[in-house]
N, C-alpha and C. Protein backbone atom coordinates (compact mmCIF):
# COMPACT_ATOMS: atom_id res chain seq x y z
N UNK A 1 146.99 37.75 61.22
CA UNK A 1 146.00 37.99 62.22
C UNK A 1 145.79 36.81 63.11
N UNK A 2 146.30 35.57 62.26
CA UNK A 2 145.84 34.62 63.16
C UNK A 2 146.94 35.22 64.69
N UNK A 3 148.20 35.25 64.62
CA UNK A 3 149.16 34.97 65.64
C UNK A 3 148.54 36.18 66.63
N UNK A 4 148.26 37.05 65.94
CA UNK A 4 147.63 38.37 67.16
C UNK A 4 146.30 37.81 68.07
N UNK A 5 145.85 37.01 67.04
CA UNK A 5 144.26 36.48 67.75
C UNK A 5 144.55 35.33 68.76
N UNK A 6 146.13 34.60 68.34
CA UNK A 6 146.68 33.10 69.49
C UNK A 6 146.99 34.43 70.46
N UNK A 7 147.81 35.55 70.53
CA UNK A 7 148.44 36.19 71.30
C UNK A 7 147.70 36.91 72.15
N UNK A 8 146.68 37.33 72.02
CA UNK A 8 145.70 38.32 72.71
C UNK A 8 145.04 36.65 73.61
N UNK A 9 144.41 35.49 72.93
CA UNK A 9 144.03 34.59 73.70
C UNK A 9 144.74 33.99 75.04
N UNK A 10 146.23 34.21 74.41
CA UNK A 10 146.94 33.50 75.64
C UNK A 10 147.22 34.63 76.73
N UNK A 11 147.56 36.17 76.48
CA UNK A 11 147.77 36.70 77.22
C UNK A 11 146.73 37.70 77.73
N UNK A 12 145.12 36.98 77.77
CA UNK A 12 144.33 37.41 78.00
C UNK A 12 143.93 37.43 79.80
N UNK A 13 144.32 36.73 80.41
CA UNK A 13 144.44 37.11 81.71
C UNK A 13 145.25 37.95 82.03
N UNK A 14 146.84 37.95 81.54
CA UNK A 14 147.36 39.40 82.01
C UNK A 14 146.64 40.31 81.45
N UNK A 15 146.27 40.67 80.61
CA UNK A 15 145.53 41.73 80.04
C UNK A 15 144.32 42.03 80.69
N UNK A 16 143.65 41.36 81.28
CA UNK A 16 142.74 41.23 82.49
C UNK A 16 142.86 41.99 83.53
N UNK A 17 144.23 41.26 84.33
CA UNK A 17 144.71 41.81 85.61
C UNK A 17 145.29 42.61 86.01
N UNK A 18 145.79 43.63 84.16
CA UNK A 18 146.55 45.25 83.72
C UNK A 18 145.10 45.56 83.99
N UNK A 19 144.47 45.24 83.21
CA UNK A 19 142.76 46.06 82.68
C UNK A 19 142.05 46.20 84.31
N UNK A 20 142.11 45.73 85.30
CA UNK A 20 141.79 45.40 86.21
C UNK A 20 142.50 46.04 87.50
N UNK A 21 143.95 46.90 86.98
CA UNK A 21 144.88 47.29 87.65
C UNK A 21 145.45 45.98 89.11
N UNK A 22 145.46 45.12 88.59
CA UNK A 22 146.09 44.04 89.28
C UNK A 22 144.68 43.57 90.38
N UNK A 23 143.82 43.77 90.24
CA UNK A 23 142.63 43.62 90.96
C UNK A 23 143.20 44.39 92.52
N UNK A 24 143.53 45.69 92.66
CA UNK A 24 143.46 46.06 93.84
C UNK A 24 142.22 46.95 94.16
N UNK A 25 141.58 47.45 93.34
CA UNK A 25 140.38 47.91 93.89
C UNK A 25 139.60 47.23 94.44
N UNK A 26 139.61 45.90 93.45
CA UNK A 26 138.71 45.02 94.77
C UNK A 26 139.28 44.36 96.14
N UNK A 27 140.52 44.48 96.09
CA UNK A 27 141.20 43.64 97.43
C UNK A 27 140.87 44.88 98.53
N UNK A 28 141.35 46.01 98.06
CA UNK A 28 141.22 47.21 99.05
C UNK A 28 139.34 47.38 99.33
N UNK A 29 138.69 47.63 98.61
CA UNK A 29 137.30 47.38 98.94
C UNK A 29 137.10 46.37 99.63
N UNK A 30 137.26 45.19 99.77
CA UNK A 30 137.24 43.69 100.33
C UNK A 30 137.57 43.88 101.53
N UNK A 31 138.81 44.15 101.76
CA UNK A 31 139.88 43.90 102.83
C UNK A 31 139.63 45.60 103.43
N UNK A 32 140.41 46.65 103.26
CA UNK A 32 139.60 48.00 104.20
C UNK A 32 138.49 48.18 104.47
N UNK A 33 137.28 48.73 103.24
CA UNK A 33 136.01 49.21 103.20
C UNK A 33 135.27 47.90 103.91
N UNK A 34 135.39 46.71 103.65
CA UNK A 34 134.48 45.53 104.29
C UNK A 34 134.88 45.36 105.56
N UNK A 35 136.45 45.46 106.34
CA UNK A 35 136.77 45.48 107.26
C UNK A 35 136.23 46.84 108.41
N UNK A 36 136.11 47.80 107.52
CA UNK A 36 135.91 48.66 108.46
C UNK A 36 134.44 48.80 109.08
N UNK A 37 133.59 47.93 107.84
CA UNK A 37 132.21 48.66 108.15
C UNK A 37 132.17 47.40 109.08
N UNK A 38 132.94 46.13 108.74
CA UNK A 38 132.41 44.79 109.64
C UNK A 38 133.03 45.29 111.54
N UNK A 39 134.04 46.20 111.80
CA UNK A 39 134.20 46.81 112.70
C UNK A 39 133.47 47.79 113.51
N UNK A 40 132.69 48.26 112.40
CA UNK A 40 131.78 49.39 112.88
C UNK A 40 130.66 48.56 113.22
N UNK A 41 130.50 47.69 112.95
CA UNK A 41 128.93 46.86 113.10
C UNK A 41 129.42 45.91 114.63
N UNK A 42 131.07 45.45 115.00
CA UNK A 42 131.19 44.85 116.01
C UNK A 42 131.25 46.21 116.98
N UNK A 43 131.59 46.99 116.44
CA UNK A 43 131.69 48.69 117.95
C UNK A 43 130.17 48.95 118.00
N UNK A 44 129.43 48.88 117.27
CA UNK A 44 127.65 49.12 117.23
C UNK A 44 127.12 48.32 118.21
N UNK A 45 127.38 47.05 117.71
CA UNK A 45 126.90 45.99 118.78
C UNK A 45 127.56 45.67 120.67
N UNK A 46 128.87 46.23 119.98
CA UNK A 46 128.97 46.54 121.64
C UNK A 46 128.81 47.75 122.40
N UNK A 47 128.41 48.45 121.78
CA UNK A 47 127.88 49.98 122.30
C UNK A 47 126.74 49.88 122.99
N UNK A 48 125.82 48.53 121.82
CA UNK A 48 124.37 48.70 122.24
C UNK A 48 124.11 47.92 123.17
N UNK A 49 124.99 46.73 123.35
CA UNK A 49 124.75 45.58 124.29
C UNK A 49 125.24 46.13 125.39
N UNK A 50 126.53 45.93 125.52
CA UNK A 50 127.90 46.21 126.56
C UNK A 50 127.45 47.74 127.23
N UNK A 51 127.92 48.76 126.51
CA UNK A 51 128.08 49.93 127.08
C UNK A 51 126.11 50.27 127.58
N UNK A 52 125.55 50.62 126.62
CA UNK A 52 124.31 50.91 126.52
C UNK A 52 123.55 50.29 127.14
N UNK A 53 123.86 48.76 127.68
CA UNK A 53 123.10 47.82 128.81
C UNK A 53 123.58 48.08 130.21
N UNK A 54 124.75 48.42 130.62
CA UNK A 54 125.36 48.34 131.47
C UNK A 54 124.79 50.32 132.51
N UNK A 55 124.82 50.85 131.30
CA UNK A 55 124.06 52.15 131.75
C UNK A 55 122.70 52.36 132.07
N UNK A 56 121.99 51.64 131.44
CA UNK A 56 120.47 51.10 131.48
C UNK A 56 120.88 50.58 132.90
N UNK A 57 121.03 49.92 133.33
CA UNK A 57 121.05 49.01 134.11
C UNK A 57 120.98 49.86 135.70
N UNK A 58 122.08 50.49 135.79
CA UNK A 58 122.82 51.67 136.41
C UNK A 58 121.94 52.70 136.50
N UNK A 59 120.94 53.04 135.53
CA UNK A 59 120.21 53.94 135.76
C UNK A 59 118.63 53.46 136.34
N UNK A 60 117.95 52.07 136.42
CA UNK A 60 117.17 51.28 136.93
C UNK A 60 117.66 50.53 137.92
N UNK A 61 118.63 50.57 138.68
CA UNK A 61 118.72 50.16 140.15
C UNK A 61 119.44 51.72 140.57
N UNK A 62 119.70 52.51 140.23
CA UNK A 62 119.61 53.96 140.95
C UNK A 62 118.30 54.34 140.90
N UNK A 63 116.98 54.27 140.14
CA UNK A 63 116.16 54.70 139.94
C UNK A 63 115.12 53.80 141.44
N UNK A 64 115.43 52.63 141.47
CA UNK A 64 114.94 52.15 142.89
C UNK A 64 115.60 52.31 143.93
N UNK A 65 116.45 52.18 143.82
CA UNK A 65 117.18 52.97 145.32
C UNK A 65 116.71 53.64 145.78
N UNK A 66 116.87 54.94 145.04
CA UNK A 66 116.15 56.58 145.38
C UNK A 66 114.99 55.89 145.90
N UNK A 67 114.10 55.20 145.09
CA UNK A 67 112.50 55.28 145.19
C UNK A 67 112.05 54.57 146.58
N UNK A 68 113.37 53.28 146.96
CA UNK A 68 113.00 52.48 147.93
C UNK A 68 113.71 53.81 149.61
N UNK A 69 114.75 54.34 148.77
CA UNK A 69 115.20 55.51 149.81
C UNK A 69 113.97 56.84 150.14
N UNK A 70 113.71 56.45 149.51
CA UNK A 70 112.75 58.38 149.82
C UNK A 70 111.68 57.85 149.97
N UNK A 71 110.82 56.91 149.62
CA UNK A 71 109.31 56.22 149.63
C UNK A 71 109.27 55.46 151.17
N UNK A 72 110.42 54.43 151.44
CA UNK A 72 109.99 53.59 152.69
C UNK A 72 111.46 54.04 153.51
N UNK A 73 112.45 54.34 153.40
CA UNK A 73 113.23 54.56 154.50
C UNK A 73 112.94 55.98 155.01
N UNK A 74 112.65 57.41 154.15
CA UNK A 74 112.15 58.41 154.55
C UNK A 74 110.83 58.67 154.92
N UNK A 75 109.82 58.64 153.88
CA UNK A 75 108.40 58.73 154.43
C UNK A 75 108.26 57.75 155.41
N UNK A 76 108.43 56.55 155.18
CA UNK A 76 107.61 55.98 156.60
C UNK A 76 108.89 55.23 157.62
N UNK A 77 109.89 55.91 157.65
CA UNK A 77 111.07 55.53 158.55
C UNK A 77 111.44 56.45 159.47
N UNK A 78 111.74 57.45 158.72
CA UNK A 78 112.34 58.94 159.63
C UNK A 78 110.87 59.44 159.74
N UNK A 79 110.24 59.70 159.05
CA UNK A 79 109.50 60.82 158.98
C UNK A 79 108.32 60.24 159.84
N UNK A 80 107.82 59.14 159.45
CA UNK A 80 106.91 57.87 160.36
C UNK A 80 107.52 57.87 161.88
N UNK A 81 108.61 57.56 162.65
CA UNK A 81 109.21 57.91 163.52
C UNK A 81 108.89 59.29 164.29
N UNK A 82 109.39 60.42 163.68
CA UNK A 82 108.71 61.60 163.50
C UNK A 82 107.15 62.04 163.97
N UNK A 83 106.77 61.32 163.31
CA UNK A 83 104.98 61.93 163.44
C UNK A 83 104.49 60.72 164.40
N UNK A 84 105.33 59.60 164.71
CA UNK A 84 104.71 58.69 165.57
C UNK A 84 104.85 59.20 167.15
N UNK A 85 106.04 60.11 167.69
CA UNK A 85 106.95 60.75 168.85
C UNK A 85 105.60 61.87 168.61
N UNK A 86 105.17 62.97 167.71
CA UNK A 86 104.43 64.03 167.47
C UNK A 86 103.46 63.40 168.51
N UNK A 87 102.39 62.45 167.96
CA UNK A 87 100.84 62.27 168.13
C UNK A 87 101.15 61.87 169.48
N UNK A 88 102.06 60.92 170.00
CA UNK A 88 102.57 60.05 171.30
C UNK A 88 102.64 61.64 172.52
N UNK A 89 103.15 62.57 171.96
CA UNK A 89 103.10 63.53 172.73
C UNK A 89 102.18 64.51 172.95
N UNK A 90 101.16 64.86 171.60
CA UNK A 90 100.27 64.96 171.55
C UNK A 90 99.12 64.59 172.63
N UNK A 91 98.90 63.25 172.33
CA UNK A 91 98.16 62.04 173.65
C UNK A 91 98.58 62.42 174.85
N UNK A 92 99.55 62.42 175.10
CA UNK A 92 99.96 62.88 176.76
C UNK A 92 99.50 64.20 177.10
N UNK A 93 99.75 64.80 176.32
CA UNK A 93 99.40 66.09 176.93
C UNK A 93 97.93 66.49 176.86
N UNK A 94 97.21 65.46 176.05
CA UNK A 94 95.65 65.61 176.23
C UNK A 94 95.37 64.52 177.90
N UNK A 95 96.18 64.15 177.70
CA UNK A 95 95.87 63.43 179.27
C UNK A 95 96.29 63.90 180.64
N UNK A 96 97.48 64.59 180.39
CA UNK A 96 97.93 66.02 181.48
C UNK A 96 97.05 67.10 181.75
N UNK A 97 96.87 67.32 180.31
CA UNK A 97 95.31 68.77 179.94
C UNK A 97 94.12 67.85 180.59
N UNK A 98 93.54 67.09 181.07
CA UNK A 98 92.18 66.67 180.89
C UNK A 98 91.85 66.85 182.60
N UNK A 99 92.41 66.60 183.51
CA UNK A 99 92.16 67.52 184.77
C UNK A 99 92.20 68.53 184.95
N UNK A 100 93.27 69.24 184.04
CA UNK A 100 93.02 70.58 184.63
C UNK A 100 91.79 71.76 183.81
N UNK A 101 90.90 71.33 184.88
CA UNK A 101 90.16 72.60 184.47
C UNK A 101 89.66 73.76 184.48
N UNK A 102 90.18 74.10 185.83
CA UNK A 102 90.36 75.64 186.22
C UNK A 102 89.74 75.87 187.40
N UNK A 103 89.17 74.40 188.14
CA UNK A 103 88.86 74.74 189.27
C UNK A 103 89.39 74.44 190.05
N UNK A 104 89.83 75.33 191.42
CA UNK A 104 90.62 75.11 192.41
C UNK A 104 90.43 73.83 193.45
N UNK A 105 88.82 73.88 193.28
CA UNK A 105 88.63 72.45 194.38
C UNK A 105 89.28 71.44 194.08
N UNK A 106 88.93 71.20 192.56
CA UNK A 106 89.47 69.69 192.04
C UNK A 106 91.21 69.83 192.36
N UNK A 107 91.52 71.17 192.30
CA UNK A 107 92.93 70.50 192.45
C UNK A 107 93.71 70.41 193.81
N UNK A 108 92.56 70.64 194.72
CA UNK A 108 92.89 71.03 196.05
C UNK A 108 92.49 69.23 196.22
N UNK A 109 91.18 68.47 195.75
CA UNK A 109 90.99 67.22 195.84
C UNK A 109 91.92 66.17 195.31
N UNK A 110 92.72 66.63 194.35
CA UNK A 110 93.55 65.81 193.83
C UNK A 110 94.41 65.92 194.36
N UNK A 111 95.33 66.90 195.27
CA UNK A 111 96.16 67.07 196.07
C UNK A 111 96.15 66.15 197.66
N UNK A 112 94.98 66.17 197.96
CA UNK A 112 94.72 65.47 198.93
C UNK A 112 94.61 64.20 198.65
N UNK A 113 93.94 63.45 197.54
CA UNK A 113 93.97 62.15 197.36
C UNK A 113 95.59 62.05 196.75
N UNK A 114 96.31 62.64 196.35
CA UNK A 114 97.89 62.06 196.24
C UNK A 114 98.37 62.16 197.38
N UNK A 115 98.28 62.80 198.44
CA UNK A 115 98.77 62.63 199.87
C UNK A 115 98.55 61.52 200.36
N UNK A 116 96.98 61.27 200.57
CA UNK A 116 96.53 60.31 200.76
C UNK A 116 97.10 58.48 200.59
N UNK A 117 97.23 58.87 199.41
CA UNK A 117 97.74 57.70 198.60
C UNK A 117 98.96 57.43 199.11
N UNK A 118 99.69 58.83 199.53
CA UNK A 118 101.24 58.55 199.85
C UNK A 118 101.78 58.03 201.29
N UNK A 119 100.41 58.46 202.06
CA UNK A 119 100.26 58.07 203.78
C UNK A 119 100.03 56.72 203.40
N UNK A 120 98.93 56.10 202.69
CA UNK A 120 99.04 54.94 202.63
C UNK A 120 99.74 53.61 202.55
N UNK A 121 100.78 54.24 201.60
CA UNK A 121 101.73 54.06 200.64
C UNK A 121 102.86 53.36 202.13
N UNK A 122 103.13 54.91 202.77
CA UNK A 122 104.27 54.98 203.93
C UNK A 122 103.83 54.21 204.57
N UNK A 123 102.97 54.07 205.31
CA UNK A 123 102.23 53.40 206.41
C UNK A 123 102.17 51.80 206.25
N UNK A 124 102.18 51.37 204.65
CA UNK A 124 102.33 50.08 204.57
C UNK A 124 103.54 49.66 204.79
N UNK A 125 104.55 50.49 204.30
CA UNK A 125 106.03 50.02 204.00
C UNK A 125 106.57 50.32 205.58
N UNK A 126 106.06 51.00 206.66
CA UNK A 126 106.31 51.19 208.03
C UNK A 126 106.37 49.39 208.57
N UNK A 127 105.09 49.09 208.59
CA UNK A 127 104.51 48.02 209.08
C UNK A 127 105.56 46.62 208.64
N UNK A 128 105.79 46.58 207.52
CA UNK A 128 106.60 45.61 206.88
C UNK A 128 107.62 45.53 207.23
């Protein structure tokens, strides 16, 4: 018994690394399973940084665009433009409308003072 008890001592690491199937479960766990998840954690992190920032990003300067497009170049550019030409014409025509009021004298008087004005007018530029 002694020589079985020297023999099992000395060839107790191979017997180990049979018992152990040459340690490939742990190299393959180590080396695939640790590799893959340490891959999945570098594709995670660039999904979340890289891809996922870059879309964020893309979607908050489209999101002001629009807002600076439709808020100050439309409402108060085109459309301000728009309603500024409206009221401008508006005004005039309350100032076109504001003589006429349906009586014939006044416009028989206003007729005569634009004549008037226009004899004047001639009569200076004669002289000169």
């Amino acid at each position: 018994m002694k020589t079985a008890a020297r023999l099992a001592a000395r060839l107790r690491p191979l017997h180990t690394a049979l018992e152990r199937k040459l340690y490939f479960d742990d190299l393959y766990g180590l080396v695939l399973v640790g590799g893959t998840h340490l891959l999945k954690g570098l594709c995670c992190l660039f999904d979340n940084l890289i891809v996922d920032g870059v879309v964020n990003l893309l979607g908050r300067v489209t999101r002001r665009l629009s807002r600076f497009s439709g808020d100050v170049l439309d409402v108060r550019g085109v459309d301000g433009a728009v309603n500024a030409v409206g009221e401008g014409t508006w005004r005039l025509g309350g100032l076109a409308r504001a003589p006429q009021v349906g009586r014939i004298r006044n416009y028989i008087l206003f007729a005569l003072s634009g004549a008037m004005v226009l004899l004047v007018l001639l009569a200076n530029s004669w002289r000169s």
